[in-house]
N, C-alpha and C. Protein backbone atom coordinates (compact mmCIF):
# COMPACT_ATOMS: atom_id res chain seq x y z
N UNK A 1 -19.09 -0.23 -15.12
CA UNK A 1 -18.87 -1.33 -14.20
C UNK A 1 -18.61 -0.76 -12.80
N UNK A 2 -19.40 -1.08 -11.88
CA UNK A 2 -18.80 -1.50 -10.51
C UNK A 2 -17.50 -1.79 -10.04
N UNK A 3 -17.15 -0.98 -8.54
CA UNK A 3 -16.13 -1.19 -8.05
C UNK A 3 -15.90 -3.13 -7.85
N UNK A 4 -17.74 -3.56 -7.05
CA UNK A 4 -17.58 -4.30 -6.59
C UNK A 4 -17.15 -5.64 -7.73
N UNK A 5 -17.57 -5.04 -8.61
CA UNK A 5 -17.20 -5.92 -10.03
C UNK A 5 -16.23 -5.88 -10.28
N UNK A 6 -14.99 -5.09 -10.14
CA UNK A 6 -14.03 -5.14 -10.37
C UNK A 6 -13.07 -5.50 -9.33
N UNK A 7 -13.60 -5.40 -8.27
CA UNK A 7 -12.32 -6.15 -7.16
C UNK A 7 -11.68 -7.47 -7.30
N UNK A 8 -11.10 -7.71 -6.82
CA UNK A 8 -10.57 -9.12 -6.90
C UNK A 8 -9.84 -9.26 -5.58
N UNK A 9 -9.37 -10.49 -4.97
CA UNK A 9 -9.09 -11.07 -3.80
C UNK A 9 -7.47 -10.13 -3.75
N UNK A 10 -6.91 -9.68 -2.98
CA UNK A 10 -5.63 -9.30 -2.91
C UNK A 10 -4.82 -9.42 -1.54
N UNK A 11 -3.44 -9.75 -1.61
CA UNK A 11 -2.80 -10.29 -0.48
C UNK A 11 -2.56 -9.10 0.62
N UNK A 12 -3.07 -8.95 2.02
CA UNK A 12 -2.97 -8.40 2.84
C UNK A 12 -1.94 -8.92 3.99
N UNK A 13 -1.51 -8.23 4.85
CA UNK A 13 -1.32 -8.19 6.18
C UNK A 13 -1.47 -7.34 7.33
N UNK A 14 -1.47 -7.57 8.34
CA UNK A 14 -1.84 -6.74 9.26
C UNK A 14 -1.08 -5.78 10.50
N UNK A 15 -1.54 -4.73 10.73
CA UNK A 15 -0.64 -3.81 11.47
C UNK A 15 0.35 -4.27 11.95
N UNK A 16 0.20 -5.31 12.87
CA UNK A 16 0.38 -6.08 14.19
C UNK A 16 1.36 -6.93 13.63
N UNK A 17 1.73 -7.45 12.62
CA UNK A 17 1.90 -8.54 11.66
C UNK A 17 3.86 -8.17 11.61
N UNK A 18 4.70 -8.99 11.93
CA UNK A 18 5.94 -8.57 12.10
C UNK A 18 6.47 -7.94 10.63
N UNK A 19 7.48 -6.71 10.52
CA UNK A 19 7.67 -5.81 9.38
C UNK A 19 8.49 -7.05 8.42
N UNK A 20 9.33 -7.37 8.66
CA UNK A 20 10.09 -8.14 8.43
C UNK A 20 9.25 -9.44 7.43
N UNK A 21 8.73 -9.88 8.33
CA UNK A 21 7.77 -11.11 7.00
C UNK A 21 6.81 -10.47 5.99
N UNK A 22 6.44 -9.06 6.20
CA UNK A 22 5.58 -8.50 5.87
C UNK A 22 6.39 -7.89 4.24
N UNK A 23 7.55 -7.37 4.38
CA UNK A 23 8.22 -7.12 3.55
C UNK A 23 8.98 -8.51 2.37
N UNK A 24 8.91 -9.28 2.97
CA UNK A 24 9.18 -10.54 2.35
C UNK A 24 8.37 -10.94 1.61
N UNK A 25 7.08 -11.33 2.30
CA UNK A 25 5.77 -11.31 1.41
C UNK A 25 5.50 -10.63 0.55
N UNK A 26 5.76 -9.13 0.85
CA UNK A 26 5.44 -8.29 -0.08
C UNK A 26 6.68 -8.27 -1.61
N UNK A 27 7.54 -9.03 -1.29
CA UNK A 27 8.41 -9.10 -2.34
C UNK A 27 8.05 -10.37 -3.50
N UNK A 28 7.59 -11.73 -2.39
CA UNK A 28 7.34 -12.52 -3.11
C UNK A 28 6.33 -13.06 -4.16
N UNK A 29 5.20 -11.76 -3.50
CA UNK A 29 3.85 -11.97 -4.28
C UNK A 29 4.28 -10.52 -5.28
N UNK A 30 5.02 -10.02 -5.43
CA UNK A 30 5.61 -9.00 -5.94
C UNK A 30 4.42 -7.85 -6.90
N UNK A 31 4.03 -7.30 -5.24
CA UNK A 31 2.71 -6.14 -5.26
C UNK A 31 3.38 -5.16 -5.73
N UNK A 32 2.14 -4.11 -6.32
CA UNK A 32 2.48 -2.84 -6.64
C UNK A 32 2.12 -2.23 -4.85
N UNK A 33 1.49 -2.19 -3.87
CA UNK A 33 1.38 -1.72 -3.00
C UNK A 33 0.83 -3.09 -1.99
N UNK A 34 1.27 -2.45 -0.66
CA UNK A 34 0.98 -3.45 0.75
C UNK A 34 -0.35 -2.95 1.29
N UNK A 35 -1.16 -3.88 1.43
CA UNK A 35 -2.59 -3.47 1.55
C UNK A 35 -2.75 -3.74 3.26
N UNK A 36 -2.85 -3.06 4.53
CA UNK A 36 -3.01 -3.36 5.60
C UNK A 36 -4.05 -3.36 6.41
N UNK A 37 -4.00 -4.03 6.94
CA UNK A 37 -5.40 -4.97 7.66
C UNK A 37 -5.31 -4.57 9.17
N UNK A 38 -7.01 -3.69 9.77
CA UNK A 38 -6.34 -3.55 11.05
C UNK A 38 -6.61 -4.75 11.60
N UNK A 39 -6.88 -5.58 13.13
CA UNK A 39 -7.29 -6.60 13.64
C UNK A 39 -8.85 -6.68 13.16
N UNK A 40 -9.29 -6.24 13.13
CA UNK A 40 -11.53 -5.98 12.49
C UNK A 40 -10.97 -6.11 10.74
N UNK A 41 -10.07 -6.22 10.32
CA UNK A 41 -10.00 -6.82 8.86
C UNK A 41 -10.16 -5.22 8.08
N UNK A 42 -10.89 -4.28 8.62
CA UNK A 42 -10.52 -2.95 8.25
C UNK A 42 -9.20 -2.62 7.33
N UNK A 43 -9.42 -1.83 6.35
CA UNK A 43 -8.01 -0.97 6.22
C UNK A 43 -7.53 0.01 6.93
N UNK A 44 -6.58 -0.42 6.80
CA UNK A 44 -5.42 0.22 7.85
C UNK A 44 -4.74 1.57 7.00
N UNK A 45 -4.07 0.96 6.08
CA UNK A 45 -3.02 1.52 5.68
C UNK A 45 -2.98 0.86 3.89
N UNK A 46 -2.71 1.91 2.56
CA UNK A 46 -2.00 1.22 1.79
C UNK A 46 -1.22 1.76 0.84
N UNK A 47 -0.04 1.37 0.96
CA UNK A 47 1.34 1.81 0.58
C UNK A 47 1.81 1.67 -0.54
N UNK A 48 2.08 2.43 -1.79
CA UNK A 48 2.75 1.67 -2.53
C UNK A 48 3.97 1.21 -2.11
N UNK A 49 4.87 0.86 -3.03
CA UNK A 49 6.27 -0.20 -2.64
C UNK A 49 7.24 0.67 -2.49
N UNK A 50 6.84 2.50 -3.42
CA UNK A 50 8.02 2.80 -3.13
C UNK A 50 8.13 3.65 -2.38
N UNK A 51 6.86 3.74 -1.65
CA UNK A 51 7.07 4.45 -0.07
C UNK A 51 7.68 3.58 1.08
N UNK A 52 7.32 2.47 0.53
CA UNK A 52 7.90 1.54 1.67
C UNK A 52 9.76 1.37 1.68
N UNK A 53 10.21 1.72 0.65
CA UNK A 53 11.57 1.92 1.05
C UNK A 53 12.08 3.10 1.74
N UNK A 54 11.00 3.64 2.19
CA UNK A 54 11.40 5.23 2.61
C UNK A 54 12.53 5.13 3.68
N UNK A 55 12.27 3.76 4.84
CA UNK A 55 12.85 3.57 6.00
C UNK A 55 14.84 3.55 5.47
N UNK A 56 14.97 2.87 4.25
CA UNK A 56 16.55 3.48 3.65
C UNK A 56 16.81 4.39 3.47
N UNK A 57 16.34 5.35 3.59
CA UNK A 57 17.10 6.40 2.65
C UNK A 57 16.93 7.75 3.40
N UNK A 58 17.55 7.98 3.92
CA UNK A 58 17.72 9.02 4.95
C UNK A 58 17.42 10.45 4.46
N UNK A 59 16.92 11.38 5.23
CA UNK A 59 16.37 12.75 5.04
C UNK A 59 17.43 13.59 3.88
N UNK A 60 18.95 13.76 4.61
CA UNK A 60 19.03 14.48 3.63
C UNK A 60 18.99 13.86 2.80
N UNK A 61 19.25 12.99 2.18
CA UNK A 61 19.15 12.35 0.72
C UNK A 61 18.29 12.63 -0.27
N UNK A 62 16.98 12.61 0.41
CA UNK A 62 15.74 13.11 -0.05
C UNK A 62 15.47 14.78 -0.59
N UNK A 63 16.53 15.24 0.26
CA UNK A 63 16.29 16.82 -0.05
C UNK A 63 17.73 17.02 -1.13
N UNK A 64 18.00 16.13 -1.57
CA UNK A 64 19.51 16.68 -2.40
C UNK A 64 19.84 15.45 -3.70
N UNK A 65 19.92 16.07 -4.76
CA UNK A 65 19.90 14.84 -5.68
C UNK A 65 21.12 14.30 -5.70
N UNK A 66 22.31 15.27 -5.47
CA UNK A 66 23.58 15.46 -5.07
C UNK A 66 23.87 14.32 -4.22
N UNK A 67 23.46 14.46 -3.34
CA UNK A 67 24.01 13.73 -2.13
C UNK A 67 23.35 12.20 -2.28
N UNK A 68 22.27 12.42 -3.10
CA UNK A 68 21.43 10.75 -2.95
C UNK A 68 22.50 9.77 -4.51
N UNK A 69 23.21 10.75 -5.20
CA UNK A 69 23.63 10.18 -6.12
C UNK A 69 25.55 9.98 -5.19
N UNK A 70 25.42 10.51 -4.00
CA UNK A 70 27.04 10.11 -3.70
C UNK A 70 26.90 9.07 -2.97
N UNK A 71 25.56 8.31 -2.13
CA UNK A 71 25.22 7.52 -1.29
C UNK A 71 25.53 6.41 -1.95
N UNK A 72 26.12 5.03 -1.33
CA UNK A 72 26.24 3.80 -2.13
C UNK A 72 25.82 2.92 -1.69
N UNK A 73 25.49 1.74 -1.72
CA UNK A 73 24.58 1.17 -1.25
C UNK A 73 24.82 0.65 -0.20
N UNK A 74 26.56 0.69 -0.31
CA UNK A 74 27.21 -0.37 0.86
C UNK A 74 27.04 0.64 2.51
N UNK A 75 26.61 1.60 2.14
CA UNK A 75 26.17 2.64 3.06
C UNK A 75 24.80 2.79 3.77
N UNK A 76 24.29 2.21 3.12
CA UNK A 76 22.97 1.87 3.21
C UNK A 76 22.68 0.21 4.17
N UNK A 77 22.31 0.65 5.34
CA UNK A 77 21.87 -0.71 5.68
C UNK A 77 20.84 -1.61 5.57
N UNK A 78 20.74 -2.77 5.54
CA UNK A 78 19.58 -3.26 4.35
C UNK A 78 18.08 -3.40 5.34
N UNK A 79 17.40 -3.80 4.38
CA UNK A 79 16.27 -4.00 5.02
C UNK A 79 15.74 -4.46 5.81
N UNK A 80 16.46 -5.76 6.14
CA UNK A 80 15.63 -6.71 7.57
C UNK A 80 16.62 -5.99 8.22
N UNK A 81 17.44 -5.36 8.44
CA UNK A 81 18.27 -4.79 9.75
C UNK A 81 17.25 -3.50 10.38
N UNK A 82 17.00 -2.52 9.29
CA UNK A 82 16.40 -1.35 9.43
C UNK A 82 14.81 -1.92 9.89
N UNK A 83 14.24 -3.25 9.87
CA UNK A 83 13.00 -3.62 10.08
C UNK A 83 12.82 -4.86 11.20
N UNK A 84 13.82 -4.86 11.55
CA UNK A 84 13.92 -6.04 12.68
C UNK A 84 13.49 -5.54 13.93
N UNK A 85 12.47 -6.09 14.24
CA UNK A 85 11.41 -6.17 15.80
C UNK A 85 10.55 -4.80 15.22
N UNK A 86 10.08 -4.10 14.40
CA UNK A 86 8.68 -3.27 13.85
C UNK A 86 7.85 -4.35 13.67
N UNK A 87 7.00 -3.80 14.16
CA UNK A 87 5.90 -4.26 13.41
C UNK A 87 5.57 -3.51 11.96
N UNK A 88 4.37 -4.03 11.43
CA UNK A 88 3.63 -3.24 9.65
C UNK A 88 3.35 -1.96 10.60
N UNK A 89 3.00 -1.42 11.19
CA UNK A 89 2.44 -0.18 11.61
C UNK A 89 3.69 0.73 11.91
N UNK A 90 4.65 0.15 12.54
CA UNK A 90 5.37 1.17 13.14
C UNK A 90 6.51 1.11 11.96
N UNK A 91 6.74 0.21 10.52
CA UNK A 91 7.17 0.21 9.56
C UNK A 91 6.41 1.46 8.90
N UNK A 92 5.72 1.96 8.93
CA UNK A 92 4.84 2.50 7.85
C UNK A 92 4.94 4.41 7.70
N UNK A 93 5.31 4.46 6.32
CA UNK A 93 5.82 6.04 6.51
C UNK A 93 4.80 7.18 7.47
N UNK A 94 5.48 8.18 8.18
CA UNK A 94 4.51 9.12 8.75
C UNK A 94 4.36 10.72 8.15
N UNK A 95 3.84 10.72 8.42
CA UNK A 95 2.02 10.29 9.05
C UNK A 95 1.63 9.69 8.16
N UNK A 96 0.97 8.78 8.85
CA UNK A 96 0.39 7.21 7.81
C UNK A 96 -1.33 8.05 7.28
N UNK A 97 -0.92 8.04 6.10
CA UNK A 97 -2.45 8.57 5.49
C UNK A 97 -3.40 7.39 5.36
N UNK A 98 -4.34 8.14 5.60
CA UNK A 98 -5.69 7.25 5.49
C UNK A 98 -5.88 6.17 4.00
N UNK A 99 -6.11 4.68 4.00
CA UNK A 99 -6.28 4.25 2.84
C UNK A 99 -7.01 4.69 2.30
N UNK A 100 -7.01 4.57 0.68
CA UNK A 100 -7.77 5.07 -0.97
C UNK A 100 -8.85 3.59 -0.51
N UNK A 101 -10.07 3.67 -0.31
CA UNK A 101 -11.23 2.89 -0.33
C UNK A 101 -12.62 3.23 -1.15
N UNK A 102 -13.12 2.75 -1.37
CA UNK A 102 -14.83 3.03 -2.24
C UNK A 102 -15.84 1.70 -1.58
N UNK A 103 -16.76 2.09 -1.89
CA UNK A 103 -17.75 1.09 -1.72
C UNK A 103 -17.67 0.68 -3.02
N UNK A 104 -18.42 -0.53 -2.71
CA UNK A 104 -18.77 -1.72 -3.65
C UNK A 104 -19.91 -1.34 -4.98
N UNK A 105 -20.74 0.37 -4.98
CA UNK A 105 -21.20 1.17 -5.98
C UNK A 105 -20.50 2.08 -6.98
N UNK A 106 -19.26 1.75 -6.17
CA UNK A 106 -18.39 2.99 -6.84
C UNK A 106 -18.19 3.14 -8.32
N UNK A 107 -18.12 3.88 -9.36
CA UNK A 107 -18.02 3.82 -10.76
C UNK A 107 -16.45 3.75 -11.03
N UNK A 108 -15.98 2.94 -12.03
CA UNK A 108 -14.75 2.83 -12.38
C UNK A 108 -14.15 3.40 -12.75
N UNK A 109 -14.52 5.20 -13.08
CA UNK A 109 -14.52 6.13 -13.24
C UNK A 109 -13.66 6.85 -11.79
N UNK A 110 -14.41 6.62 -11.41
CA UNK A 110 -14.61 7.19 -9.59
C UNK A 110 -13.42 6.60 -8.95
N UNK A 111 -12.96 5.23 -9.62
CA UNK A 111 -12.16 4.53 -9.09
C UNK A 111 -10.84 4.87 -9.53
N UNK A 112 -10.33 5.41 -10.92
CA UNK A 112 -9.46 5.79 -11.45
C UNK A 112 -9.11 7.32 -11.14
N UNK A 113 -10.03 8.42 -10.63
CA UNK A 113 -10.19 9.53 -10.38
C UNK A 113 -9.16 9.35 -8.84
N UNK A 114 -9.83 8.65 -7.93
CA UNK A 114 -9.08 8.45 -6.61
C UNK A 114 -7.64 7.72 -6.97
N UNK A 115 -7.01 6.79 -7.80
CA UNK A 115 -6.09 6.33 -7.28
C UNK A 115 -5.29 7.87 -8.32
N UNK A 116 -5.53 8.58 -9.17
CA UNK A 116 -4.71 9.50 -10.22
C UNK A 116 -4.68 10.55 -8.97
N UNK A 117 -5.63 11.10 -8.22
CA UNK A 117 -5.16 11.87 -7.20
C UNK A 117 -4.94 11.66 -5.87
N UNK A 118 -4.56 10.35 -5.27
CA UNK A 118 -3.72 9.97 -4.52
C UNK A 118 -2.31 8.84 -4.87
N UNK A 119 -1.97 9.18 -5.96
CA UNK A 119 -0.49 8.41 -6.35
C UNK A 119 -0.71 6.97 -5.70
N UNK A 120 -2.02 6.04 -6.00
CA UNK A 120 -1.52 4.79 -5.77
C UNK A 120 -2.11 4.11 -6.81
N UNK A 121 -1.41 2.73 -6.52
CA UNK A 121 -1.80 1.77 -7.06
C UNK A 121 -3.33 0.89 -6.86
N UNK A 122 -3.29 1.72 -5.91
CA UNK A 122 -4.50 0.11 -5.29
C UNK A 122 -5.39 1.28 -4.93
N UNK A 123 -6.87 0.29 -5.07
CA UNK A 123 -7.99 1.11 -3.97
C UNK A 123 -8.71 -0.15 -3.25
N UNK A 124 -9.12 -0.42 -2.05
CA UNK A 124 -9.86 -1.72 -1.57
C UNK A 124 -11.15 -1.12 -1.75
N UNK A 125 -11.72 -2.13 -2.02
CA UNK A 125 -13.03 -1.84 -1.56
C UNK A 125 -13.79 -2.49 -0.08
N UNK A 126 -14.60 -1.59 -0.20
CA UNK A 126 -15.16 -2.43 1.43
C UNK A 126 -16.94 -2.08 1.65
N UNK A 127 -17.53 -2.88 2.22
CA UNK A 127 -18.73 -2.86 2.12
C UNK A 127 -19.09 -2.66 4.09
N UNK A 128 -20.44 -2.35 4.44
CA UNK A 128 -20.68 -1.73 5.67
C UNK A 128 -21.09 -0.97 6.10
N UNK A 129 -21.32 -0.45 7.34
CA UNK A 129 -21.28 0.75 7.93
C UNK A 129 -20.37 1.29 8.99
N UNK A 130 -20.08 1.98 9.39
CA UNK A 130 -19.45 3.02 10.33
C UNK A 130 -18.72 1.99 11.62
N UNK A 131 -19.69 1.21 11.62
CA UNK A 131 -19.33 0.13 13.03
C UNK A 131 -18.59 -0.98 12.46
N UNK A 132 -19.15 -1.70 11.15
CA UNK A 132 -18.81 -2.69 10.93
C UNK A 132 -18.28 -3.64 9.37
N UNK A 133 -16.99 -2.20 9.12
CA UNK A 133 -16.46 -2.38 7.44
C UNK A 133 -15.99 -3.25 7.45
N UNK A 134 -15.91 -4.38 6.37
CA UNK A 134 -15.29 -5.49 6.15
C UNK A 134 -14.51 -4.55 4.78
N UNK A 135 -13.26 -5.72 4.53
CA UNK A 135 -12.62 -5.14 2.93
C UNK A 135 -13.25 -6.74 2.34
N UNK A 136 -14.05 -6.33 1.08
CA UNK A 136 -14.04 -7.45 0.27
C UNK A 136 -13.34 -7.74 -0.79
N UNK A 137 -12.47 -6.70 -0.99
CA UNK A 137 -11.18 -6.95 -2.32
C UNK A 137 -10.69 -5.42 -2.70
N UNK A 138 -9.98 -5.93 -3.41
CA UNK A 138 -9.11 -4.42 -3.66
C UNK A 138 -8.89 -4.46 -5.41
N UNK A 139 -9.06 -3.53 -5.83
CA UNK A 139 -8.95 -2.76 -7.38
C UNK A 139 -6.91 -2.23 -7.19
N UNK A 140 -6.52 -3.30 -8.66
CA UNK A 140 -5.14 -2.21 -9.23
C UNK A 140 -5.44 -1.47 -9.95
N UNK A 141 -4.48 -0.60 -10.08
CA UNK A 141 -4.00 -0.01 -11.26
C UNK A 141 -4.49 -0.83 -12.44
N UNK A 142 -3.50 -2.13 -12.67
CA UNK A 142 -3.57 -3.15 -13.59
C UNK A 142 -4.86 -3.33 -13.83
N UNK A 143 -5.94 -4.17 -13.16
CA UNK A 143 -6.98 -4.38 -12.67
C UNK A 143 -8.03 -3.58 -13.89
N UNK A 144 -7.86 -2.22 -13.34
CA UNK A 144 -8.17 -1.00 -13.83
C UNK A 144 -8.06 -0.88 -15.31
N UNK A 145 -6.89 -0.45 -15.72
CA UNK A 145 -6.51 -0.27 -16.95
C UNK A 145 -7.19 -1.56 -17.97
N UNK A 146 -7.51 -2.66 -17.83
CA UNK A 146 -7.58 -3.80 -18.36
C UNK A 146 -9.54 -3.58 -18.64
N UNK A 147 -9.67 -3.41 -17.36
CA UNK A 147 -11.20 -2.56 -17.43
C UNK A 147 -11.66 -1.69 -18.81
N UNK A 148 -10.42 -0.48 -18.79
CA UNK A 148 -10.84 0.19 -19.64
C UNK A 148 -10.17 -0.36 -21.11
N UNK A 149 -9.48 -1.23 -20.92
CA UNK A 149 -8.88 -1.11 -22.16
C UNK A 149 -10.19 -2.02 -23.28
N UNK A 150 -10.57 -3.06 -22.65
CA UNK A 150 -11.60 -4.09 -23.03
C UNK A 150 -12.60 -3.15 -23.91
């Protein structure tokens, strides 16, 4: 099967798009990853969820299991504080890597190969050329697995 066969419609927003609703949304439709849209409908950016908490949790924390297990939460300031007036772009961990994409030929094979060696959930697909990519849907994980399991 086809990528393009396997896409399905998935909830986006866009760079530009305030962090704050963006993270809300992203809670309520409760994604494995935030799929971002530049203004040309392009991908932008796509994140799983648990890069997107990166903006909590401060450096050393990250480098010390020690120290991330003495941190409490009440220490931690929450999310719309740490995301109030970002936009999705300037929310977005750095250096913002290039989205996991395929064309609409891609083998489902091909499709599981890219998201196992880039740790995501999602791949969009998008159809075009160089000037003028549209995304016509995006492949999960889920998506995926259900593919092969059939």
């Amino acid at each position: 099967m086809r990528a393009g066969d396997l896409a399905e419609q998935y909830p986006a927003v866009f760079a530009d798009d305030d962090a704050v609703a963006a993270a809300r949304y992203f809670v309520e439709q409760r994604l494995p990853a935030l799929l971002v849209l530049d203004a040309d409908r392009r991908p932008y950016a796509i994140v799983p969820g648990s890069q997107l908490l990166r903006v909590l949790v401060p450096d050393f924390v990250l480098e010390s299991h020690v120290l991330a297990s003495a941190l409490r939460d009440s220490e931690v300031e929450s999310l719309a504080e740490q995301l109030d007036g970002l936009t999705v772009a300037q929310w977005l961990p750095r250096p913002r890597t290039l989205p996991t994409v395929v064309g609409p030929d891609a083998g489902a094979a091909q499709v599981a190969a890219l998201m196992v060696r880039t740790h995501t959930p999602l791949v969009a697909v998008v159809e075009g050329d160089a000037e003028a990519v549209r995304t016509v849907g995006a492949i999960t994980a889920a998506r995926l697995m259900e593919h092969f399991l059939a």
